[in-house]
N, C-alpha and C. Protein backbone atom coordinates (compact mmCIF):
# COMPACT_ATOMS: atom_id res chain seq x y z
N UNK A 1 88.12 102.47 62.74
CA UNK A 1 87.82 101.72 63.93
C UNK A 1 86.50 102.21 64.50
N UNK A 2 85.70 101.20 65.14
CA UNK A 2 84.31 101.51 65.29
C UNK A 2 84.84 101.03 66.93
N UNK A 3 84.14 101.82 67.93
CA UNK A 3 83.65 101.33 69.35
C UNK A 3 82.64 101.85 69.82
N UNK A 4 82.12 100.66 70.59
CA UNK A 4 80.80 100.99 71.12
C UNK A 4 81.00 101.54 72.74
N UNK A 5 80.40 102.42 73.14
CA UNK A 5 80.79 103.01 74.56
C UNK A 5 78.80 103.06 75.23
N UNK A 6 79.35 102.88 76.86
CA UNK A 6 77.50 103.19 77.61
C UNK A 6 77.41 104.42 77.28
N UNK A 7 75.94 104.74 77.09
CA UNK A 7 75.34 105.98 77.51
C UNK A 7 76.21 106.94 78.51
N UNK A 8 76.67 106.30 79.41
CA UNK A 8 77.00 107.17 80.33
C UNK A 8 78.72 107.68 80.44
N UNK A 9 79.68 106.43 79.54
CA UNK A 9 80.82 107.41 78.77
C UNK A 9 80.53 108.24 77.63
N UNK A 10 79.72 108.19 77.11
CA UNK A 10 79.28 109.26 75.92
C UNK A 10 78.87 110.23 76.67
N UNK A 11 78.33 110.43 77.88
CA UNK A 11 77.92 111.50 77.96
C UNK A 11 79.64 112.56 78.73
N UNK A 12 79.96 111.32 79.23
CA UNK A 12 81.23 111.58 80.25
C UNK A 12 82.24 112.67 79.11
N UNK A 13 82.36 111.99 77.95
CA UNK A 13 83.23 112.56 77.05
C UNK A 13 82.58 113.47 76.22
N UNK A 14 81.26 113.64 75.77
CA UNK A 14 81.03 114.96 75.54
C UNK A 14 80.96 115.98 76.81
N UNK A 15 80.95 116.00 77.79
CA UNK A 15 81.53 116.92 79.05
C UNK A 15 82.13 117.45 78.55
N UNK A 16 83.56 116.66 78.28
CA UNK A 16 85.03 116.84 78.54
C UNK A 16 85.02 117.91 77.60
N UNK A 17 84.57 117.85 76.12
CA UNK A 17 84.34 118.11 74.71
C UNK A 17 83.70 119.60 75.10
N UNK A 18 82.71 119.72 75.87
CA UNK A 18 81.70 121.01 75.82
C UNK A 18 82.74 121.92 77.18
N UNK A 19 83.25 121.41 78.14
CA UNK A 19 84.33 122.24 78.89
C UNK A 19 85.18 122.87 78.14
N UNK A 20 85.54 122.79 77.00
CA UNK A 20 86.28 123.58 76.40
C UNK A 20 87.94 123.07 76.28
N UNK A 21 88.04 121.85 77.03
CA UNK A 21 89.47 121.12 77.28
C UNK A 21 90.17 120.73 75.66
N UNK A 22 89.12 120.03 75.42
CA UNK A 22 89.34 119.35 74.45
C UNK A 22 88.30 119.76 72.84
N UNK A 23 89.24 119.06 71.98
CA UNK A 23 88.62 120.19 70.74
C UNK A 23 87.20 118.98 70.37
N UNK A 24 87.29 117.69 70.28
CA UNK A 24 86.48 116.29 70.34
C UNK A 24 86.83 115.71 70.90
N UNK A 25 85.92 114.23 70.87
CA UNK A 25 85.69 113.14 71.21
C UNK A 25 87.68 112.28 71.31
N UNK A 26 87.52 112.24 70.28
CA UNK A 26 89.09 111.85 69.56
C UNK A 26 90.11 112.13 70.70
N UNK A 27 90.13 113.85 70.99
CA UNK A 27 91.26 113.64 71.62
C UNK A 27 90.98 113.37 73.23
N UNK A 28 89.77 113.46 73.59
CA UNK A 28 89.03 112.72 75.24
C UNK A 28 89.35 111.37 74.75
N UNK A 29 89.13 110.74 73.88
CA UNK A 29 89.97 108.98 74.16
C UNK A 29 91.23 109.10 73.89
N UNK A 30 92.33 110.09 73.24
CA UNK A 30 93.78 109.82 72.90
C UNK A 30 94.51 110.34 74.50
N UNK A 31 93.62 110.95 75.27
CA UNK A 31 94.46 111.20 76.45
C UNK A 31 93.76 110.58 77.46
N UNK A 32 92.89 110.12 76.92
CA UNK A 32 92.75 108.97 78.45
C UNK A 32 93.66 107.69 78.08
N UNK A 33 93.56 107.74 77.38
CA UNK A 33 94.88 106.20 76.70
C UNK A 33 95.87 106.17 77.25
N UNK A 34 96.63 107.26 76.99
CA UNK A 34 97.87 108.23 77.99
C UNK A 34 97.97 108.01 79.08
N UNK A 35 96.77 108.18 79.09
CA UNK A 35 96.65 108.61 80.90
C UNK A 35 96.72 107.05 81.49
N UNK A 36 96.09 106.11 80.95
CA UNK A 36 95.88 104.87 81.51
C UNK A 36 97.61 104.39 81.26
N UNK A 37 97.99 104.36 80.16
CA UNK A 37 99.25 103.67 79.55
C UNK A 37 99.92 104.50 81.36
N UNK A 38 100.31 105.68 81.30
CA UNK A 38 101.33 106.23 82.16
C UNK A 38 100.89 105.65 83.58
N UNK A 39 99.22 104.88 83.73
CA UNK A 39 98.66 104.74 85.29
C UNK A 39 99.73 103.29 85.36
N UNK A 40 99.61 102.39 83.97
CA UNK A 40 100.42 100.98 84.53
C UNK A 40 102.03 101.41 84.43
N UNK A 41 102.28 102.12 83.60
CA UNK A 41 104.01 102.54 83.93
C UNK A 41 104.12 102.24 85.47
N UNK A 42 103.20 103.28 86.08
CA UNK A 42 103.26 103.86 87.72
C UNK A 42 102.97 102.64 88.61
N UNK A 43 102.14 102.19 88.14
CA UNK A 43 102.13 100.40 88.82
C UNK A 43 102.85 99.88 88.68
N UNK A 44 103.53 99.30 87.42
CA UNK A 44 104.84 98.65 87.66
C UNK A 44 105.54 99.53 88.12
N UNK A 45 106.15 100.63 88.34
CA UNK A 45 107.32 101.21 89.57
C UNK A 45 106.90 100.71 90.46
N UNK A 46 105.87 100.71 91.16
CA UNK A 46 105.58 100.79 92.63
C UNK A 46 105.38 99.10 92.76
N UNK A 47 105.42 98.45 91.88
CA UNK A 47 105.33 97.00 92.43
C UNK A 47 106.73 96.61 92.01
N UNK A 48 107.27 96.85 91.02
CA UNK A 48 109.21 96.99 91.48
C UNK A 48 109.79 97.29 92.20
N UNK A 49 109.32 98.61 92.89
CA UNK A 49 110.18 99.01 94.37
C UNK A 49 110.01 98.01 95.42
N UNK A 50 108.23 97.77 95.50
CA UNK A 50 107.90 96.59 96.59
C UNK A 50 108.60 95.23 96.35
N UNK A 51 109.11 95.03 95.18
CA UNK A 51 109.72 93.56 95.04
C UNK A 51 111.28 93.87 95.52
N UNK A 52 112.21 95.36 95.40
CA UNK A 52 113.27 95.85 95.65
C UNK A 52 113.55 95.25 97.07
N UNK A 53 112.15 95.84 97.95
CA UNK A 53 112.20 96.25 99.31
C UNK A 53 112.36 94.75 99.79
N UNK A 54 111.17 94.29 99.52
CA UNK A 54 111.42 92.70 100.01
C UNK A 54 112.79 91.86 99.34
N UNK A 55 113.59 91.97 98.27
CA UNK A 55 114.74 91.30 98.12
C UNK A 55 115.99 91.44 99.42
N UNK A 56 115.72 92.87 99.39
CA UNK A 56 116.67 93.28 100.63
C UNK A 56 116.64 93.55 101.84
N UNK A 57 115.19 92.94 102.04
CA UNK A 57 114.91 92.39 103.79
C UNK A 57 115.60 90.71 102.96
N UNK A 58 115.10 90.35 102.64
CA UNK A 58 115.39 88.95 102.21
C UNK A 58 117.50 88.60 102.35
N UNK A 59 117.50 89.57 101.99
CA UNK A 59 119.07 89.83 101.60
C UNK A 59 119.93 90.13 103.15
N UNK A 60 119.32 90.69 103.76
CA UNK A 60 119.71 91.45 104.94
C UNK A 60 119.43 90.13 106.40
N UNK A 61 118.26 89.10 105.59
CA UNK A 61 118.00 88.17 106.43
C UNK A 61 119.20 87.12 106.39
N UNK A 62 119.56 86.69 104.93
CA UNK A 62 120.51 86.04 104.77
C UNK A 62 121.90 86.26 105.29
N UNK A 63 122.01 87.29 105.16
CA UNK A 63 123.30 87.70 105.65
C UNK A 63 123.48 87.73 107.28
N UNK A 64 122.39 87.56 108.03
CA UNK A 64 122.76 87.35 109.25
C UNK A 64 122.28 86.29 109.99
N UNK A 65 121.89 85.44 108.92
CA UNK A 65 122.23 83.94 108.91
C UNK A 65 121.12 83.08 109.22
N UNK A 66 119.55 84.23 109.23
CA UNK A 66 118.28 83.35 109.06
C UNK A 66 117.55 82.44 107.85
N UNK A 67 118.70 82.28 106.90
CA UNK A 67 118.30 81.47 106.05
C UNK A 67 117.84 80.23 106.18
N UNK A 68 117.12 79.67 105.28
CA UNK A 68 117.17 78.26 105.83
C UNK A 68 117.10 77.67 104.13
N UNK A 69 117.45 76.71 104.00
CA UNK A 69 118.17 75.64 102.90
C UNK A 69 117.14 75.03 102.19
N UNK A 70 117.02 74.89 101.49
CA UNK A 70 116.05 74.19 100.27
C UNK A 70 116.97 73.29 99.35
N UNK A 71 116.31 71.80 99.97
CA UNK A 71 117.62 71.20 98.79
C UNK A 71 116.42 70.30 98.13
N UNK A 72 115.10 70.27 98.32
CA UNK A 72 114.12 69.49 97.37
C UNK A 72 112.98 70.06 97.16
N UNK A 73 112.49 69.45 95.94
CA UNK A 73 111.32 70.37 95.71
C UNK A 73 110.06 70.18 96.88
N UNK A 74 110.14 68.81 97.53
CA UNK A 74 108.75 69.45 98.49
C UNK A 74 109.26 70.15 99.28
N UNK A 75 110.55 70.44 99.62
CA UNK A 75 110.81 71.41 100.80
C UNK A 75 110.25 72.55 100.59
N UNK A 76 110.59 72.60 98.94
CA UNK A 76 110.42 74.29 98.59
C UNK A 76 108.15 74.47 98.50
N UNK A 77 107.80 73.53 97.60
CA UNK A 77 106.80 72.98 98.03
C UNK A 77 106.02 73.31 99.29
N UNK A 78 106.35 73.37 100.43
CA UNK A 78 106.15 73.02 102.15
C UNK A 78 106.55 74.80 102.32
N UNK A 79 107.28 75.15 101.78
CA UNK A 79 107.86 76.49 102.32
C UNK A 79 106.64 77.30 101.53
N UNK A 80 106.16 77.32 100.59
CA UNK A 80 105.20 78.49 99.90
C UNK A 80 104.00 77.72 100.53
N UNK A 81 103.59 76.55 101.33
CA UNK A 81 102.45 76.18 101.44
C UNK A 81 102.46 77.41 102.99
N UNK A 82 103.57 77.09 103.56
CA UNK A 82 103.71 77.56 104.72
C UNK A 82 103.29 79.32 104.94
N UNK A 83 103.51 79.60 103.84
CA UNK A 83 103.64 81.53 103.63
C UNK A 83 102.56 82.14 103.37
N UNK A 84 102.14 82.55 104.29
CA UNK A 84 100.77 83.42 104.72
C UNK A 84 100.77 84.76 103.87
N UNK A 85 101.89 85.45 103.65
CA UNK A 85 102.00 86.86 103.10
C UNK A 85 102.62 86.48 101.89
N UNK A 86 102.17 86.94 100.72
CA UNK A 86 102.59 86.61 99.23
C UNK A 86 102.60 88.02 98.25
């Protein structure tokens, strides 16, 4: 596999390389990979919890009886036109 990188990640990753962290190049891209793969793991948690949180305001709304009824599609239509926070 061939990739082309700026001037200025080549220089970024021979840093990494001359700090003594890392033995090459190779393993400065096999743990930034890592590192990125584990950054979206951590995004999806945190945008799962936020979808958690809002089901059960949602849930907590229903149950005390601020629902309101959707029986057609422009209603539903009219209701996401209506919704400022998404």
């Amino acid at each position: 596999m061939h990739i082309s990188l700026t001037t200025e990640l080549e220089t970024k990753i021979k840093s990494k390389v001359e700090s003594g962290l890392y033995n090459n190049a190779s393993e400065v891209i096999r743990e930034a990979l890592r590192f990125m793969d584990s950054h979206e793991e951590w995004i999806m948690e945190v945008k799962l919890a936020h979808l958690r949180k809002q089901l059960n305001v949602g849930i907590t709304q229903l149950d005390s009886g601020q629902g309101i009824e959707i029986n057609s599609k422009s209603a539903l239509d009219k209701l996401f036109e209506d919704t400022s926070e998404i």
